[in-house]
C-alpha atoms as a PDB file:
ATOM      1  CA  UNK A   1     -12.027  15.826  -4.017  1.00  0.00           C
ATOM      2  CA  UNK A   2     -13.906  12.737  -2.656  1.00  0.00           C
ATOM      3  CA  UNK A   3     -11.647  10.525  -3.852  1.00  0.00           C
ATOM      4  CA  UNK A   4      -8.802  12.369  -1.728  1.00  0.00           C
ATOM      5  CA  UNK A   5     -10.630  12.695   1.246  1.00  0.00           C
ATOM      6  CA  UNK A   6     -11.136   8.553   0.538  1.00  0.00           C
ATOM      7  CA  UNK A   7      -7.641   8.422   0.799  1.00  0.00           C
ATOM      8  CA  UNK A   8      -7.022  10.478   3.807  1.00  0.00           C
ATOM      9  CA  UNK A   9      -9.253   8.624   5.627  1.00  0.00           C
ATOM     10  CA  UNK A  10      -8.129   5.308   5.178  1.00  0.00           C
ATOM     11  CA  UNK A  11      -4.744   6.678   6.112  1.00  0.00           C
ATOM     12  CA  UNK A  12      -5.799   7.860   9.319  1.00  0.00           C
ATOM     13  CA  UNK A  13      -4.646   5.135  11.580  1.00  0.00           C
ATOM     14  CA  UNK A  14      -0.972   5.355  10.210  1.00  0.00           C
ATOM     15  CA  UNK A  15      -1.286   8.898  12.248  1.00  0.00           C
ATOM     16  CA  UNK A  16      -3.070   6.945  15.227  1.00  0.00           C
ATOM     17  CA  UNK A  17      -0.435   4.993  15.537  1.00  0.00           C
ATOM     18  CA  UNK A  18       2.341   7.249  15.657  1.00  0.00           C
ATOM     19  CA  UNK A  19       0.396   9.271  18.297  1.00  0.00           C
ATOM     20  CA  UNK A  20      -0.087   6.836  20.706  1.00  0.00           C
ATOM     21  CA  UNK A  21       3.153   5.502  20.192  1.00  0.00           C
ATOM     22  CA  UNK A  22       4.912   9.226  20.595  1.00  0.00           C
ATOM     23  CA  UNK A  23       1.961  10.123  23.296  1.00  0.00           C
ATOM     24  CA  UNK A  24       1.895  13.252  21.746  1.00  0.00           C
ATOM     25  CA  UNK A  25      -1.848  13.348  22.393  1.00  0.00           C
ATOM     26  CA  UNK A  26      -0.931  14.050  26.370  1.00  0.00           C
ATOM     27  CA  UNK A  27       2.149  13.097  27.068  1.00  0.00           C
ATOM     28  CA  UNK A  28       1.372  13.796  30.951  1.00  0.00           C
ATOM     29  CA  UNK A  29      -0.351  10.578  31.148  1.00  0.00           C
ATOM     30  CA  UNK A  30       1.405   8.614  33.576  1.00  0.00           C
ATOM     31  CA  UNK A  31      -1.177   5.551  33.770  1.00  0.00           C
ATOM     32  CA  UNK A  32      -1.489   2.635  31.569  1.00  0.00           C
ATOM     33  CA  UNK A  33      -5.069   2.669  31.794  1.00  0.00           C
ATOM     34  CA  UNK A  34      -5.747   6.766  30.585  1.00  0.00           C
ATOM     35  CA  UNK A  35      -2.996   5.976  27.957  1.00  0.00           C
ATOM     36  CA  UNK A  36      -5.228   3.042  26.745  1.00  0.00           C
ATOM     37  CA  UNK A  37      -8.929   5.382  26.799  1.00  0.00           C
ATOM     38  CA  UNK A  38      -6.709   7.749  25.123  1.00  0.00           C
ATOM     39  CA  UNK A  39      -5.606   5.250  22.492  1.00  0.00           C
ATOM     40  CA  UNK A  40      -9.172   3.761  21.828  1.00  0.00           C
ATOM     41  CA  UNK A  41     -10.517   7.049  21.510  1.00  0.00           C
ATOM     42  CA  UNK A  42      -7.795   8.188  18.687  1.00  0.00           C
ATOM     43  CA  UNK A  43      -9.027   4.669  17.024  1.00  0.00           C
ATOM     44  CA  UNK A  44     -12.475   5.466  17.415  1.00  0.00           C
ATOM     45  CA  UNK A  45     -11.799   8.722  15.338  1.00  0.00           C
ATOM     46  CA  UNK A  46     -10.326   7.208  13.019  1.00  0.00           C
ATOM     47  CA  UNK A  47     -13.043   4.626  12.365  1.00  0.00           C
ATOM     48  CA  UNK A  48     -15.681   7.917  12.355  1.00  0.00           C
ATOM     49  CA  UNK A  49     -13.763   9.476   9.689  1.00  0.00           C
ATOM     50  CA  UNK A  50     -14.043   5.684   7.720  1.00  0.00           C
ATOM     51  CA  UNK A  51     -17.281   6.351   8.334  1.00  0.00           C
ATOM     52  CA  UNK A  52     -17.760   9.359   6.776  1.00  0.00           C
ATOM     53  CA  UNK A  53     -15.429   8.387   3.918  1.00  0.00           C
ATOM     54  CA  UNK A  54     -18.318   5.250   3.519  1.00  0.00           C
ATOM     55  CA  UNK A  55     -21.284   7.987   3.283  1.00  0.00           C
ATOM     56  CA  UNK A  56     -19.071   9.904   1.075  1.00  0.00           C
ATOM     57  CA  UNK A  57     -19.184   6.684  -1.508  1.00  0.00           C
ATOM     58  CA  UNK A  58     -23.119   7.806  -2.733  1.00  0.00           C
ATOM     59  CA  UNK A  59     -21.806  10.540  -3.743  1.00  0.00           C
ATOM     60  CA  UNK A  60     -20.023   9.022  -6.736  1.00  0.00           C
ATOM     61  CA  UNK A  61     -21.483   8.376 -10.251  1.00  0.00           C
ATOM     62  CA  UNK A  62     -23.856   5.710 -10.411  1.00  0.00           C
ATOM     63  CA  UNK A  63     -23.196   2.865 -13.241  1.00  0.00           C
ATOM     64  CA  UNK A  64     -24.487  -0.331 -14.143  1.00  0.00           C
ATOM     65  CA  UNK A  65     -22.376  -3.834 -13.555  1.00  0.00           C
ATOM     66  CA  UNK A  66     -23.440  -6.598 -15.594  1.00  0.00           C
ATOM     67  CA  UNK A  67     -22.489  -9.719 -13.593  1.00  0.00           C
ATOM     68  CA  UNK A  68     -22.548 -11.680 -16.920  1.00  0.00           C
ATOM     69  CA  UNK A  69     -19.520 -10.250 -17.893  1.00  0.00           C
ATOM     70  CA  UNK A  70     -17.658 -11.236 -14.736  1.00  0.00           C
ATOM     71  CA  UNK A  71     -15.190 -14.331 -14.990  1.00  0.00           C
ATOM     72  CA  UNK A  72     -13.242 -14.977 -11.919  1.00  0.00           C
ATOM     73  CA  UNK A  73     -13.842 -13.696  -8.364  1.00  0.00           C
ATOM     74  CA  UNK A  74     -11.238 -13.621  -5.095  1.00  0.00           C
ATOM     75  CA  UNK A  75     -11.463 -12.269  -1.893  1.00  0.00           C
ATOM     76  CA  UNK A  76      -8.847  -9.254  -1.498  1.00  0.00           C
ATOM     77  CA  UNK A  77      -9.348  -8.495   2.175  1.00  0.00           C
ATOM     78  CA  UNK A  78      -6.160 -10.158   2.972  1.00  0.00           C
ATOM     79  CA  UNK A  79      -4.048  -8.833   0.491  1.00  0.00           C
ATOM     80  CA  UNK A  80      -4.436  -5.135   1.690  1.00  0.00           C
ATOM     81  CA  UNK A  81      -3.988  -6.236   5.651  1.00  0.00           C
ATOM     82  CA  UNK A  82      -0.635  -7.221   4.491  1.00  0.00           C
ATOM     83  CA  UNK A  83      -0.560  -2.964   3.271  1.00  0.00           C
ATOM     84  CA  UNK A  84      -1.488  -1.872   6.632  1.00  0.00           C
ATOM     85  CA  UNK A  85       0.512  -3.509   8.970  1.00  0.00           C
ATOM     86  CA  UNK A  86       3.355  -1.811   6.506  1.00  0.00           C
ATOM     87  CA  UNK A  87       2.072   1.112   7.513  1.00  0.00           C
ATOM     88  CA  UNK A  88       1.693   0.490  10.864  1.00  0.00           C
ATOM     89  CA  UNK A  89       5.505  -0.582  11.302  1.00  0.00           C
ATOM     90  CA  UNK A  90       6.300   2.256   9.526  1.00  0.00           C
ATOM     91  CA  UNK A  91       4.237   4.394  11.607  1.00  0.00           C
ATOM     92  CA  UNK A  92       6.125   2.895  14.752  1.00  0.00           C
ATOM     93  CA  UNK A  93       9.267   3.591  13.534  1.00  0.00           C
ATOM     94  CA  UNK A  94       9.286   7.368  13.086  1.00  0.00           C
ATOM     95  CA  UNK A  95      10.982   9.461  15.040  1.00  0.00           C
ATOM     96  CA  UNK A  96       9.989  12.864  14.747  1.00  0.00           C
ATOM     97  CA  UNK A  97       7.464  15.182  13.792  1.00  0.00           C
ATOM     98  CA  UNK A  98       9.151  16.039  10.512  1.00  0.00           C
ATOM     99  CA  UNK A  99       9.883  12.612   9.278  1.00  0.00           C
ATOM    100  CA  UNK A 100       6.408  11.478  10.137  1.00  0.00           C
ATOM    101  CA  UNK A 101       4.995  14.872   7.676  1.00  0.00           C
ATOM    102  CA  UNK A 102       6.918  13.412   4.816  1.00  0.00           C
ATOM    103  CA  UNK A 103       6.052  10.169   5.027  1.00  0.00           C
ATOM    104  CA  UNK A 104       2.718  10.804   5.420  1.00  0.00           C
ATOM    105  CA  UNK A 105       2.378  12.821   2.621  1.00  0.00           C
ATOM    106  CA  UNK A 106       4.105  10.702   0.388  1.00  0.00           C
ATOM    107  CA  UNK A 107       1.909   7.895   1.035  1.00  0.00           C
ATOM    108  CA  UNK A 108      -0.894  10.327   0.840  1.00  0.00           C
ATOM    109  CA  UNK A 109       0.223  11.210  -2.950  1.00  0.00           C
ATOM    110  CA  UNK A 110       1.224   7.598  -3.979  1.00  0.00           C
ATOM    111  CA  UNK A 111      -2.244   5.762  -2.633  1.00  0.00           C
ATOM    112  CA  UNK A 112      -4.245   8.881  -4.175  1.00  0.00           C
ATOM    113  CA  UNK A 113      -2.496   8.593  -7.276  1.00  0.00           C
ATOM    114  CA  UNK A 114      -2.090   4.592  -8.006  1.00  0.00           C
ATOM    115  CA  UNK A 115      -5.248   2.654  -9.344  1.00  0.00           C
ATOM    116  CA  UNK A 116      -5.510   0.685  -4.973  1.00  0.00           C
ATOM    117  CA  UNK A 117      -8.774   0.010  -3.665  1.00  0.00           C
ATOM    118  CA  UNK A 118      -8.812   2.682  -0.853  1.00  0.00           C
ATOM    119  CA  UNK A 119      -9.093  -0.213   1.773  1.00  0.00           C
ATOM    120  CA  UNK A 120     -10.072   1.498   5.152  1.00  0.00           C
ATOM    121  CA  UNK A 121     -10.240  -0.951   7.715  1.00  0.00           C
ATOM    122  CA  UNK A 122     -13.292   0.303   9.096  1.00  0.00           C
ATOM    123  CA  UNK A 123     -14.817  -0.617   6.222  1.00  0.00           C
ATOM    124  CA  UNK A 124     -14.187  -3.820   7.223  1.00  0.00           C
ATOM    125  CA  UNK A 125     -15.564  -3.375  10.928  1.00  0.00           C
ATOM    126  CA  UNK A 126     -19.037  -1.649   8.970  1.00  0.00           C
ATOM    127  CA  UNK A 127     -19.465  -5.107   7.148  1.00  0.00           C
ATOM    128  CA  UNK A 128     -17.950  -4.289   3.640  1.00  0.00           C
ATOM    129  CA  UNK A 129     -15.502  -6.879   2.253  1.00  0.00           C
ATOM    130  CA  UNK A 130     -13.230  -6.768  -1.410  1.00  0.00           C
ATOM    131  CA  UNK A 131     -13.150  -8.506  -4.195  1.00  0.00           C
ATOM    132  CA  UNK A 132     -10.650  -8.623  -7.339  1.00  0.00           C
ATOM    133  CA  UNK A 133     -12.909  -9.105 -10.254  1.00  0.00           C
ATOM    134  CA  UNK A 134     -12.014 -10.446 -13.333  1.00  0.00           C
ATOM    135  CA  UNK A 135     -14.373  -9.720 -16.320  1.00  0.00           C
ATOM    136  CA  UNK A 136     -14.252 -11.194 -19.519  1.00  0.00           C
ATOM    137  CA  UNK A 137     -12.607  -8.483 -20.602  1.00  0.00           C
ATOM    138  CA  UNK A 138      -9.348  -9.480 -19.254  1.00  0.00           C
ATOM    139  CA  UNK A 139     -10.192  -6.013 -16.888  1.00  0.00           C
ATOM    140  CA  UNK A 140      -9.523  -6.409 -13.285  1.00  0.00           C
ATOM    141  CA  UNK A 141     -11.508  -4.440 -11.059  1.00  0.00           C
ATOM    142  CA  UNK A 142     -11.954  -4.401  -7.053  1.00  0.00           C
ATOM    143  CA  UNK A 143     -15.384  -4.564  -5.848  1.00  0.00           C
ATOM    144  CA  UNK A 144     -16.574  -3.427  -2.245  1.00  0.00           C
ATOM    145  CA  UNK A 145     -19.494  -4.557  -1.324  1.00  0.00           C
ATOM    146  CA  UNK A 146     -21.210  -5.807   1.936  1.00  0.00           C
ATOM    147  CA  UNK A 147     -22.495  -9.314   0.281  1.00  0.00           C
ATOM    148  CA  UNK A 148     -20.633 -12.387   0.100  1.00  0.00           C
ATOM    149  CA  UNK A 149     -19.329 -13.560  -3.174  1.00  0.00           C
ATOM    150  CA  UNK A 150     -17.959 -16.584  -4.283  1.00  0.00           C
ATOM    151  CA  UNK A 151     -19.669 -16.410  -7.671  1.00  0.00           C
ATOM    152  CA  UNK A 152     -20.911 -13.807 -10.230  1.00  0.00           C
ATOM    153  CA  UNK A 153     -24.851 -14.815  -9.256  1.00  0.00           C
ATOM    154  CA  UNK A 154     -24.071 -13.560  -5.192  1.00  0.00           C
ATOM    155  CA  UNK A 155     -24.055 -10.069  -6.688  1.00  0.00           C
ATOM    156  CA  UNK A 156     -27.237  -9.429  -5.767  1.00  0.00           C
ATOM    157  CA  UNK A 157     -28.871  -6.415  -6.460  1.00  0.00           C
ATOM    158  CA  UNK A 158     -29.624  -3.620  -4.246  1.00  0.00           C
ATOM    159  CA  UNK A 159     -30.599  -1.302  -6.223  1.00  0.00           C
ATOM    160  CA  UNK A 160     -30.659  -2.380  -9.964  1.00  0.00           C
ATOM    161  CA  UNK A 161     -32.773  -4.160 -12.533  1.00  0.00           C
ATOM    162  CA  UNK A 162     -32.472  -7.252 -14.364  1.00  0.00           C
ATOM    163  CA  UNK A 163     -32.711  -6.650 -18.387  1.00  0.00           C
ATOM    164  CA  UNK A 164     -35.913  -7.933 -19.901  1.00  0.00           C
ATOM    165  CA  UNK A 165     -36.238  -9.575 -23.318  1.00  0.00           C
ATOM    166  CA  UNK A 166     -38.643  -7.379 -26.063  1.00  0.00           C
ATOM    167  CA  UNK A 167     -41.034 -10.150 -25.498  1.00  0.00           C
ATOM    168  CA  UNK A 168     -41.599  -9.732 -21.670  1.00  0.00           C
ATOM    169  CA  UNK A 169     -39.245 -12.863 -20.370  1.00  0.00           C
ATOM    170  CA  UNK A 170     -36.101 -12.035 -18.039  1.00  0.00           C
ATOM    171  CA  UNK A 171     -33.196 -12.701 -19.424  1.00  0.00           C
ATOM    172  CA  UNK A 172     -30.122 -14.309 -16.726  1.00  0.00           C
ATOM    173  CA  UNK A 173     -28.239 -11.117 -16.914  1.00  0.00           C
ATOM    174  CA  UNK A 174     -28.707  -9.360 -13.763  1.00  0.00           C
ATOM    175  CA  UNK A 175     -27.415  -5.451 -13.727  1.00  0.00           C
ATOM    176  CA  UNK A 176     -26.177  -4.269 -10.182  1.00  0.00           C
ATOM    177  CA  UNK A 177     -25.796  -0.628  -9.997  1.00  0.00           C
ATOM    178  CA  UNK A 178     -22.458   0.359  -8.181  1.00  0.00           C
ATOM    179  CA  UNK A 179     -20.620   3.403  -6.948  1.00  0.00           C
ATOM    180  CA  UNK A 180     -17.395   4.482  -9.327  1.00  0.00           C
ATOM    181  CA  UNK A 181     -14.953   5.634  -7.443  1.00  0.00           C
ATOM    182  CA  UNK A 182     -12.058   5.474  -9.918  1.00  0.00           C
ATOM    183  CA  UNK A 183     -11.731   3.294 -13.026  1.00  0.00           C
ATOM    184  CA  UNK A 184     -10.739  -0.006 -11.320  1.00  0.00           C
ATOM    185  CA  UNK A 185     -12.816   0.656  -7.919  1.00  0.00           C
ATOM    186  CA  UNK A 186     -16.443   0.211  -7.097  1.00  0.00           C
ATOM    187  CA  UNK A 187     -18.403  -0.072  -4.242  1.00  0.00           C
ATOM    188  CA  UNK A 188     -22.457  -1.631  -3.975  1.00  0.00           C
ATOM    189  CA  UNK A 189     -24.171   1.153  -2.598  1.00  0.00           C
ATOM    190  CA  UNK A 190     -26.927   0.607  -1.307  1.00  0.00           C
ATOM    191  CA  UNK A 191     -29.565   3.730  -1.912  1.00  0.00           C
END
């Protein structure tokens, strides 16, 4: 159930826009300037509800990441911009009520369904960025987190330990604990 509420939430704005673009909100708004408070308001809801869909995330089972199994890291924020704005346009582009339903729910089912990160863009705004992970595995994984990472070692723990030898010394592999929230998504939590 979390993990749908994830995905309504990050869908929220594709509703946004279509209600500012429709002004269905209140249509008898005949200045630019109440149409705008009107509009930044409906985008300030929708950033509250990414909000709650970010305290939802410590909620989710706790596991351990061990960042000496990590290969390759890349930034993924741009890729899923590129996914938005596809939303948006689609967003603009609907016509009525009906259409809008369909779509919605439709990309409701498809994002909920497919292994996708759950990019909210308010995530963004609270200071979390994404990260395709490659581990040496061959396993690619997305992790959220707030840190930046350019290599394994930036994964700092916030919560986490790192593995000790039998005879007291620390050995380099440093365990993160993160948030599952399906089996290719995981976000640093911190608790």
């Amino acid at each position: 159930m979390k993990r749908f509420f994830l995905t309504l939430f990050s869908l929220s704005y594709f509703i946004v826009i279509y209600l500012v673009k429709e002004h269905i909100v209140l249509p008898s708004l005949d200045t630019w300037w109440l149409q705008l408070l009107v509009a930044i308001g409906l985008m300030i809801c929708a950033f509250l509800l990414g909000y709650t869909g970010l305290l939802l995330c410590r909620y989710f089972e706790r596991i351990d990441l061990d960042i000496s199994t990590i290969e390759s890291i890349e930034a993924a924020n741009d890729n899923y911009l590129v996914n938005y704005i596809g939303f948006f346009l689609i967003a603009t582009d609907m016509e009525d009520g009906v259409t809008l339903t369909l779509v919605f729910l439709f990309l409701l089912y498809l994002v909920f369904k497919s292994n996708v990160s759950y990019f909210n863009p308010a995530f963004l705004v609270f200071g979390y960025k994404f990260y395709i992970i490659t581990t040496n595995l061959k396993t690619r994984i997305v992790l959220i987190t707030k840190q930046t990472v350019k290599k394994p070692q930036d994964i700092l723990p916030f919560s986490g330990k790192e593995d000790q030898k039998e005879d007291g010394r620390k050995n380099r592999d440093i365990i993160v604990q993160v948030r599952k929230i399906n089996e290719y998504v995981f976000i640093q939590w911190k608790d």
